[in-house]
N, C-alpha and C. Protein backbone atom coordinates (compact mmCIF):
# COMPACT_ATOMS: atom_id res chain seq x y z
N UNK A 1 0.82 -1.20 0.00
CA UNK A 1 0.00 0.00 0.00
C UNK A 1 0.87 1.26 0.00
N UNK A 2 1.75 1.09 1.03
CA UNK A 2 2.82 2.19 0.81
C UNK A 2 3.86 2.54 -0.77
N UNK A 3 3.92 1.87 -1.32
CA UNK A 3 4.56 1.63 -2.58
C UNK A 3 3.58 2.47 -3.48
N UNK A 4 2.45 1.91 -3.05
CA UNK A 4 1.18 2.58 -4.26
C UNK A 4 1.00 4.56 -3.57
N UNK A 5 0.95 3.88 -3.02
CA UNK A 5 0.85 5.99 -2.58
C UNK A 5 2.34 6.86 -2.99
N UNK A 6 3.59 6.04 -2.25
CA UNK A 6 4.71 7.06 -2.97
C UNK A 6 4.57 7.03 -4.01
N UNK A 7 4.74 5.94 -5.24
CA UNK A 7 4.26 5.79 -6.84
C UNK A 7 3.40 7.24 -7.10
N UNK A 8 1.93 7.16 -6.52
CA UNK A 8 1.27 8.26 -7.00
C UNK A 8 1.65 9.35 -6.26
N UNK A 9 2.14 9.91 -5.16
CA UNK A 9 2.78 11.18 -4.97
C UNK A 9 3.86 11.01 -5.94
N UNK A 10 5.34 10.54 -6.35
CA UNK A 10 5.85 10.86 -7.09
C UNK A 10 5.13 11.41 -8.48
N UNK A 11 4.56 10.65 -8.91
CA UNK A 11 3.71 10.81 -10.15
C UNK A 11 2.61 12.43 -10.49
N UNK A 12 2.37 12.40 -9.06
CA UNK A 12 1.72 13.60 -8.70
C UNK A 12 2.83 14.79 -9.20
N UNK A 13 3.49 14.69 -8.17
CA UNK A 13 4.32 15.74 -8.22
C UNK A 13 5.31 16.25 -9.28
N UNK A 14 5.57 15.20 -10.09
CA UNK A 14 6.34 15.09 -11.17
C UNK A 14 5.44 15.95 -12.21
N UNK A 15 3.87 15.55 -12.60
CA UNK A 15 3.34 16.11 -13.56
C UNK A 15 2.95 17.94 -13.22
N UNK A 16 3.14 18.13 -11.49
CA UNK A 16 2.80 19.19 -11.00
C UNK A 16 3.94 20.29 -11.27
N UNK A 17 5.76 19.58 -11.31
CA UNK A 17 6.45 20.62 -11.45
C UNK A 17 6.21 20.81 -13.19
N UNK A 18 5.97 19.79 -14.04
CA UNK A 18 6.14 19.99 -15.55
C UNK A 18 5.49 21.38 -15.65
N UNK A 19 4.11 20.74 -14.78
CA UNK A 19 2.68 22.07 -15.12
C UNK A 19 3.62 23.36 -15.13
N UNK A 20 4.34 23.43 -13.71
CA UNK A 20 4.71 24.71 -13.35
C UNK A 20 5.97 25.41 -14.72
N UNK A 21 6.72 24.51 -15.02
CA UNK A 21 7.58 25.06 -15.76
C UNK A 21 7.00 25.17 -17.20
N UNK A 22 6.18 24.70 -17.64
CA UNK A 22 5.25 24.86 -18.71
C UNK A 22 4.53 27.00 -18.60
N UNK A 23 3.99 26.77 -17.44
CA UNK A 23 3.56 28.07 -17.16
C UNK A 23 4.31 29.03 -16.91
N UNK A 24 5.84 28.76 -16.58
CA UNK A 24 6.99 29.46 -16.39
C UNK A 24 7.51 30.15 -17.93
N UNK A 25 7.41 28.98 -18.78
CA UNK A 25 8.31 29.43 -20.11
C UNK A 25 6.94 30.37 -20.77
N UNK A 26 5.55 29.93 -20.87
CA UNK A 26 4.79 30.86 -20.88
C UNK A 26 4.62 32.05 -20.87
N UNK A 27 5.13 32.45 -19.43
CA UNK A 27 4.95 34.06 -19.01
C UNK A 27 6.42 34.34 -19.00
N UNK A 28 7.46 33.52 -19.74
CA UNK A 28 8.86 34.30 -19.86
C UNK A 28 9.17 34.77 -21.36
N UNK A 29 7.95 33.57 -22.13
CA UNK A 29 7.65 34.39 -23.66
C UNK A 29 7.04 35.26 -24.03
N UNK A 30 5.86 35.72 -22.87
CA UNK A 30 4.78 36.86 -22.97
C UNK A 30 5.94 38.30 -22.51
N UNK A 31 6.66 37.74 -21.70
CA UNK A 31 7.24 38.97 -20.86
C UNK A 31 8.56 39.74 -21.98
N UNK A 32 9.22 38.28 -22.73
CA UNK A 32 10.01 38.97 -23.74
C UNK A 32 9.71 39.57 -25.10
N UNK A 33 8.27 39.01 -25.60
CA UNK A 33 7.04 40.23 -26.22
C UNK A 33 7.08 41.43 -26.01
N UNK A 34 6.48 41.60 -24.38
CA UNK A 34 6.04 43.17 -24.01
C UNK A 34 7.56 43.55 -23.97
N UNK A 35 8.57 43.08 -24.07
CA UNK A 35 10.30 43.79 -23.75
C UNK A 35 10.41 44.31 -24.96
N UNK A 36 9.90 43.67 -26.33
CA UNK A 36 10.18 43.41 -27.76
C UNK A 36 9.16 45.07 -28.18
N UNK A 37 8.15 45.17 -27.93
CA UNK A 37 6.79 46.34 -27.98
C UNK A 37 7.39 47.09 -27.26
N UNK A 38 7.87 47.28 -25.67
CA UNK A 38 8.58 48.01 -25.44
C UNK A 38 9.46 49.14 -25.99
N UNK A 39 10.59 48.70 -26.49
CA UNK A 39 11.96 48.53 -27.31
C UNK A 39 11.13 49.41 -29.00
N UNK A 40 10.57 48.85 -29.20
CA UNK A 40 9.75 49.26 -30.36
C UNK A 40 9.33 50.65 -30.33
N UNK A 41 8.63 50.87 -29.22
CA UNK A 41 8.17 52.25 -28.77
C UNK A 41 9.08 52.97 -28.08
N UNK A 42 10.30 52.92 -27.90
CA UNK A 42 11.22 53.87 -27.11
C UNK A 42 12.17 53.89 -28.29
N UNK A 43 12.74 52.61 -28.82
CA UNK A 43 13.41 53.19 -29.80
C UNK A 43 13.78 53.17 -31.18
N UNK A 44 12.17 52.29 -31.33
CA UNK A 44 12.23 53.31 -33.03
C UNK A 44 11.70 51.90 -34.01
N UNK A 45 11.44 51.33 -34.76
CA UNK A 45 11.56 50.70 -35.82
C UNK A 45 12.74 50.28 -35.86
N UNK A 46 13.34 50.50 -36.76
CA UNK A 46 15.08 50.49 -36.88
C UNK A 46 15.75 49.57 -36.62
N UNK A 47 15.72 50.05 -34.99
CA UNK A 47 16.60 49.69 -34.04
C UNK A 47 16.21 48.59 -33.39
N UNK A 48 14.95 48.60 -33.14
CA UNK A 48 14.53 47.53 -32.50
C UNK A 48 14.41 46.37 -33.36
N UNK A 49 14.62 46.41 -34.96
CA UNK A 49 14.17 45.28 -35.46
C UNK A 49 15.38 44.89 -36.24
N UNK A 50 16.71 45.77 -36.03
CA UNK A 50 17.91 45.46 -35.89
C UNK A 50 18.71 44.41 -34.88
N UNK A 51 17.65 45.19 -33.69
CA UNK A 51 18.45 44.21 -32.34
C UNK A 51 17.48 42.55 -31.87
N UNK A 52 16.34 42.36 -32.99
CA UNK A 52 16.20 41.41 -33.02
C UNK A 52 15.90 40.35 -34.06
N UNK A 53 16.82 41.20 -35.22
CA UNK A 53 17.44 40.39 -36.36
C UNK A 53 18.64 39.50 -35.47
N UNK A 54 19.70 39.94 -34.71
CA UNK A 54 20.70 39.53 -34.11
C UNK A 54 20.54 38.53 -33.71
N UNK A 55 21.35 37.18 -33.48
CA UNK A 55 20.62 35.82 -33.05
C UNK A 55 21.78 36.22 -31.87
N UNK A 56 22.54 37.31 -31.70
CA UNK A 56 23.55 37.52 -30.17
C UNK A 56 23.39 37.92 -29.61
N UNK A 57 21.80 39.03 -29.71
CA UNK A 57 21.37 40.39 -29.49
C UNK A 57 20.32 39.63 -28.59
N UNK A 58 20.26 41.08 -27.69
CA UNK A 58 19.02 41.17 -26.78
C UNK A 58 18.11 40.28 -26.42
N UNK A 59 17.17 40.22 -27.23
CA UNK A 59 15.78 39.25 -27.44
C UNK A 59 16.06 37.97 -28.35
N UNK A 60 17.27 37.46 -27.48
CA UNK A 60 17.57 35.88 -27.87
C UNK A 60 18.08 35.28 -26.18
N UNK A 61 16.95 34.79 -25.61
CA UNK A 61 17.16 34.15 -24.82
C UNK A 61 17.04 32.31 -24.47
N UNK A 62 18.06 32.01 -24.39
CA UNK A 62 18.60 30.19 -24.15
C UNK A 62 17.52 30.04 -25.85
N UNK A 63 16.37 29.18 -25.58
CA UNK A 63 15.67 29.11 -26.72
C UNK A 63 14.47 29.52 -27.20
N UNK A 64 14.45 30.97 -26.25
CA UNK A 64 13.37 32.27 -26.84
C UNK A 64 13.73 32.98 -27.56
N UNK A 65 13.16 33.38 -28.39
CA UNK A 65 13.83 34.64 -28.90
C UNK A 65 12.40 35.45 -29.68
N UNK A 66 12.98 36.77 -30.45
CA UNK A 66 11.50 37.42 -30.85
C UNK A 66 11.86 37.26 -32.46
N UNK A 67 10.74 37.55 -32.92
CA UNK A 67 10.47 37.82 -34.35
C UNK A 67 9.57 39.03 -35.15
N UNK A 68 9.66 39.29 -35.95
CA UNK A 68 8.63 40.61 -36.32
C UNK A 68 7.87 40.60 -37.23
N UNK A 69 6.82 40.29 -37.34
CA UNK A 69 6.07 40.42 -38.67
C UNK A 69 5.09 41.62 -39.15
N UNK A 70 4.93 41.76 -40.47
CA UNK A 70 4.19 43.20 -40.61
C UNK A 70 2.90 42.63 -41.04
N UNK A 71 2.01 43.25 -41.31
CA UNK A 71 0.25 43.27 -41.07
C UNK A 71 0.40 42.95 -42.72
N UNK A 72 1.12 42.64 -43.65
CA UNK A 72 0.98 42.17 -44.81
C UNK A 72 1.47 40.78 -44.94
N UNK A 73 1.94 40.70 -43.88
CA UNK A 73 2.93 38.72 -43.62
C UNK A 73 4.03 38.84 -44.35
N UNK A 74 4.67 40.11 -44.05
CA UNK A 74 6.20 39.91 -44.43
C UNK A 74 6.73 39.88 -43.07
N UNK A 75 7.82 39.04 -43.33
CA UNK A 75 9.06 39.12 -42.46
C UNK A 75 9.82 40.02 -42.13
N UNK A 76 10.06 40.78 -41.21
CA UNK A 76 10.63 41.77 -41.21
C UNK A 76 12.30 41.36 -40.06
N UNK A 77 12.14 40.31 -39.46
CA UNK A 77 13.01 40.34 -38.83
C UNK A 77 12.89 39.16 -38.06
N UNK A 78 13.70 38.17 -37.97
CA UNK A 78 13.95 36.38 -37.64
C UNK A 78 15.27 36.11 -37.20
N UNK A 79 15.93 35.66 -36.09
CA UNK A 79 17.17 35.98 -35.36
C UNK A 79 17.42 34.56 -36.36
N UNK A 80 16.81 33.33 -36.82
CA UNK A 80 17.38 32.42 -36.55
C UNK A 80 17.05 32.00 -38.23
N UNK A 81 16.41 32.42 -38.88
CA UNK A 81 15.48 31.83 -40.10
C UNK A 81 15.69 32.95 -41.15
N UNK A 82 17.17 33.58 -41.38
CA UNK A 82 17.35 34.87 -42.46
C UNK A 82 16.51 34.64 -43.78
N UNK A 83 16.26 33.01 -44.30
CA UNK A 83 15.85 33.39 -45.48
C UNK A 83 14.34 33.76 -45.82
N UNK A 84 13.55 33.65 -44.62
CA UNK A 84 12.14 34.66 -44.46
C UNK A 84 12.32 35.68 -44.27
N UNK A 85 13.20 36.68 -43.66
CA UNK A 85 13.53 38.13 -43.80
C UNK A 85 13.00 39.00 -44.93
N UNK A 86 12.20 39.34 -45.13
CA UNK A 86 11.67 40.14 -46.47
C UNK A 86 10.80 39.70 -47.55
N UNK A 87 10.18 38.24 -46.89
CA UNK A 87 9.53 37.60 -47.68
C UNK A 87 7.93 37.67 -47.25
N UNK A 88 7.22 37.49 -48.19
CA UNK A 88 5.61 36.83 -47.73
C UNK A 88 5.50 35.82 -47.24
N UNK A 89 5.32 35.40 -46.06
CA UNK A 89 5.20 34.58 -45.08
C UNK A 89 4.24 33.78 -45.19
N UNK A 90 2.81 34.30 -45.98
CA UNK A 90 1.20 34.20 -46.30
C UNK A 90 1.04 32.61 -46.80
N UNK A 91 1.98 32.19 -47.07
CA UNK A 91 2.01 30.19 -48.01
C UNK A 91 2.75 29.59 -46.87
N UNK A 92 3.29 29.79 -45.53
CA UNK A 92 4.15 29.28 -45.58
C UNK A 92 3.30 28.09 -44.58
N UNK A 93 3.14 26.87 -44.13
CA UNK A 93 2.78 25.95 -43.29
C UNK A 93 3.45 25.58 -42.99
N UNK A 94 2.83 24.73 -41.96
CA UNK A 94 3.93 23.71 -40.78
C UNK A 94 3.30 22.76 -41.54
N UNK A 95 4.54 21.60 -41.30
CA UNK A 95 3.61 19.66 -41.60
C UNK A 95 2.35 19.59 -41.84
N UNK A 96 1.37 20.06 -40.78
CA UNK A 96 0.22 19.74 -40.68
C UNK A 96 -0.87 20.53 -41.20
N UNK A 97 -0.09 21.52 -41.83
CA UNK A 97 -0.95 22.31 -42.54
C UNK A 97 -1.77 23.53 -42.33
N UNK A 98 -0.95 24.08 -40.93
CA UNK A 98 -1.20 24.92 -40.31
C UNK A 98 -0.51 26.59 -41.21
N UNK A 99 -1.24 27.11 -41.46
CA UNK A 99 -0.75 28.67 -42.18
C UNK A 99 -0.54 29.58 -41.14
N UNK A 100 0.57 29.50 -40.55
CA UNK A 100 0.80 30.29 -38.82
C UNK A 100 1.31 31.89 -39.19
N UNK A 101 1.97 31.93 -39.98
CA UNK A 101 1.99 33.57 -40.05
C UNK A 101 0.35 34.23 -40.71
N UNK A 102 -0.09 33.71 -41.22
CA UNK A 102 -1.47 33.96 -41.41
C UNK A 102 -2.74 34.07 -40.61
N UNK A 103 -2.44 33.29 -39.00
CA UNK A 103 -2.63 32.78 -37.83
C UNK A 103 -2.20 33.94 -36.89
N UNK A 104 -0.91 34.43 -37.15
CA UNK A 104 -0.08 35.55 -36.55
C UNK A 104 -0.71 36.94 -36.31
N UNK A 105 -0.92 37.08 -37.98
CA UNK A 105 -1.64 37.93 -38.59
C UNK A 105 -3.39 38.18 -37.70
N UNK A 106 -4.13 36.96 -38.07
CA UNK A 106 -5.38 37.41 -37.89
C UNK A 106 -5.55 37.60 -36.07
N UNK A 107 -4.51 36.87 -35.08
CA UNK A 107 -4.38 37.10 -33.55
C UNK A 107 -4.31 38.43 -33.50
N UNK A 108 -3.14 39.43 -34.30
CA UNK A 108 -2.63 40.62 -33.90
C UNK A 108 -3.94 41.49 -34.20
N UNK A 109 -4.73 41.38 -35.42
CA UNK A 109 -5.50 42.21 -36.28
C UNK A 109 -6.94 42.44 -34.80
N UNK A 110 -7.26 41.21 -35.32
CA UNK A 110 -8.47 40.80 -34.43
C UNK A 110 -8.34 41.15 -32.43
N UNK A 111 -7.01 40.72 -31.71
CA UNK A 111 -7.36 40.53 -30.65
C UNK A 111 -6.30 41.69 -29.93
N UNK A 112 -5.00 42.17 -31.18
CA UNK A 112 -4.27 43.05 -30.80
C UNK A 112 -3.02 41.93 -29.76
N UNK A 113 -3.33 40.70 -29.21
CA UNK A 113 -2.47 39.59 -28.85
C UNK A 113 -3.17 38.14 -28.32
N UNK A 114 -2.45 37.43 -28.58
CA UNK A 114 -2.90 36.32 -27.81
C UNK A 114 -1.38 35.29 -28.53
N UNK A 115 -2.17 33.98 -28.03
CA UNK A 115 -1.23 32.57 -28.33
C UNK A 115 -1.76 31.99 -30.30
N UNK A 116 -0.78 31.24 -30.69
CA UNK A 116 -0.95 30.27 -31.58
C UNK A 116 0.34 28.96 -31.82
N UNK A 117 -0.85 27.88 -31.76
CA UNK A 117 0.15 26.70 -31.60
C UNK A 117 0.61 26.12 -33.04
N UNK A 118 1.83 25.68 -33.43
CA UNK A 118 1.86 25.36 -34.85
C UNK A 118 3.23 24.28 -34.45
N UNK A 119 3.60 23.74 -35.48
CA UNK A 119 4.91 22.91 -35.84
C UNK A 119 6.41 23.87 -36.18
N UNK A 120 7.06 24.17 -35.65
CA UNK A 120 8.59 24.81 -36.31
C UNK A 120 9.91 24.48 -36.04
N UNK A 121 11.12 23.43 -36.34
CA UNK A 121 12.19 23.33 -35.86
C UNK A 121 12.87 24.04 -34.71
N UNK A 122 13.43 23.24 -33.92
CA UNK A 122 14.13 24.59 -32.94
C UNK A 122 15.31 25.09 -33.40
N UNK A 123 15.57 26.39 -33.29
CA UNK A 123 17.16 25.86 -33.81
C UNK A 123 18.33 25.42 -34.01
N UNK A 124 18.51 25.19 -35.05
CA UNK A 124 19.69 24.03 -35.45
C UNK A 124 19.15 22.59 -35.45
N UNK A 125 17.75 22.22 -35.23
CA UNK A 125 17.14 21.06 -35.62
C UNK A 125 16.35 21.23 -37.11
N UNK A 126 16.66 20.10 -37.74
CA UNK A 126 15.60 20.14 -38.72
C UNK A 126 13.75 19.57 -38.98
N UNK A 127 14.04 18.58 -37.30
CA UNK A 127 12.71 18.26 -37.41
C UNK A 127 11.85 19.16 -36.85
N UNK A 128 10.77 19.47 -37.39
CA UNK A 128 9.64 19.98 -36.45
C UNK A 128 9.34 19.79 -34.96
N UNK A 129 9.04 20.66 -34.27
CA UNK A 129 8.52 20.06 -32.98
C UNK A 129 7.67 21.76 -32.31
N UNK A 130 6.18 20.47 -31.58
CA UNK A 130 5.50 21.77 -31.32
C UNK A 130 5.72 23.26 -30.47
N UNK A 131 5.27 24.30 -31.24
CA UNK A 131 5.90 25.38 -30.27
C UNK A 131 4.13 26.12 -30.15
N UNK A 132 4.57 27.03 -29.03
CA UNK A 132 3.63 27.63 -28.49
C UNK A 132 4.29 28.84 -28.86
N UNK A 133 3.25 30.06 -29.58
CA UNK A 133 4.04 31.64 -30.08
C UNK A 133 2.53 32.24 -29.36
N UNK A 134 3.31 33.79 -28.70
CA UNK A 134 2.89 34.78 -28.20
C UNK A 134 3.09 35.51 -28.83
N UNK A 135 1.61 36.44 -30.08
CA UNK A 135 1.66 37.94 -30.56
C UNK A 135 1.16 38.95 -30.00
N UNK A 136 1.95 39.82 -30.24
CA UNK A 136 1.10 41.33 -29.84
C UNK A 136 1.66 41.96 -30.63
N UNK A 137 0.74 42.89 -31.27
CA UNK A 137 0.95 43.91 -32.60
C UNK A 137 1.47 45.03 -31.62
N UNK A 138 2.33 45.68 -32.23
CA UNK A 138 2.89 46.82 -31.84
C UNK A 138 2.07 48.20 -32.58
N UNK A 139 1.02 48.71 -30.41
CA UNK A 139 -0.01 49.73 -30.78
C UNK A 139 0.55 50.88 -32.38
N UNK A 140 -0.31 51.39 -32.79
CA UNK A 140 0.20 52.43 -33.91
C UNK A 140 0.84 51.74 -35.00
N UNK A 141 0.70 50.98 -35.07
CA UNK A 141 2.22 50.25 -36.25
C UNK A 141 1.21 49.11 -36.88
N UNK A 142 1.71 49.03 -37.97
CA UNK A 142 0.79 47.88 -38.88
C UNK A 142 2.12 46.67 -38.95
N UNK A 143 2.75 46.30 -37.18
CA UNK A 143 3.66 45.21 -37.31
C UNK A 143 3.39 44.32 -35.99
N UNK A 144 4.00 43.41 -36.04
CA UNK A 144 3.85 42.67 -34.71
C UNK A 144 4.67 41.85 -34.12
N UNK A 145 5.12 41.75 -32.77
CA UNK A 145 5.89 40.54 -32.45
C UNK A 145 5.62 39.48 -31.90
N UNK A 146 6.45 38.80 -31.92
CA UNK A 146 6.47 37.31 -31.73
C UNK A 146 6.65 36.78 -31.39
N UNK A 147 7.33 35.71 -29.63
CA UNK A 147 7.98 34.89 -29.41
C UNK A 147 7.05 33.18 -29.35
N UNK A 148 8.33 32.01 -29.59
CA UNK A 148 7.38 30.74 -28.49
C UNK A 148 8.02 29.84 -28.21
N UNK A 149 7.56 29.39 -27.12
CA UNK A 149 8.66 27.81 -26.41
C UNK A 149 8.09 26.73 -27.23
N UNK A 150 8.89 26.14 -27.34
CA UNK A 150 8.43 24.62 -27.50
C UNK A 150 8.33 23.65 -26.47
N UNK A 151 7.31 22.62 -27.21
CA UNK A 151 6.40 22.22 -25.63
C UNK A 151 7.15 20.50 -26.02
């Protein structure tokens, strides 16, 4: 009987810290968003989408980082993925057939931010694996940013 209860407290507790660090990388991708909108509004276009073109720069953290897209589904700026940089984003799917910058797009338009879940390599992998992305359009600006963990 004792065997069966530690079993399920371990088990318990095991799925309880996942929860927590699940909700951790969550609000550490929402938080490097509002850093990203921030940065945007103090200093400029430019600069801010200079310093998170950089895969050394700022808003590249362990395996967060930001991205920028404009309200037409171009790329404006990808620390890790240069050859979307300047492209229409609008075709592009995951595996499953998910159109996520299009997804990007209608979160920022419609809700001004929220989540979308899709398929994208991490980097330096080539297989897919699921990530969780946080947008918020940057107020005044027909652009938006981007971060997401993978789950």
């Amino acid at each position: 009987m004792r065997k069966i209860f530690l079993l399920g407290f371990i088990m318990a507790l095991g799925l309880f810290l996942v929860g927590t660090a699940i909700a951790d990388k969550a609000a550490d991708t929402k938080a490097l968003v509002e850093q990203g909108v921030a940065a945007f509004k103090a200093k400029g276009k430019d600069d801010t989408i200079k310093a998170i073109d950089d895969p050394k720069g700022p808003f590249v953290k362990d395996d967060l980082y930001l991205f920028v897209g404009s309200m037409d589904n171009k790329v404006l700026a990808h620390p890790f993925a240069k050859q979307l940089v300047g492209k229409d984003a609008t075709d592009l799917k995951d595996p499953k057939g998910t159109a996520f910058f299009v997804k990007f797009k209608e979160v920022a338009d419609k809700d001004g931010s929220g989540w979308v879940e899709y398929w994208w390599p991490k980097p330096g992998d080539k297989e897919p694996a699921l990530k969780n992305t946080f947008i918020m359009k940057v107020p005044g600006e027909t652009v938006y940013i981007g971060a997401g963990y993978y789950k």
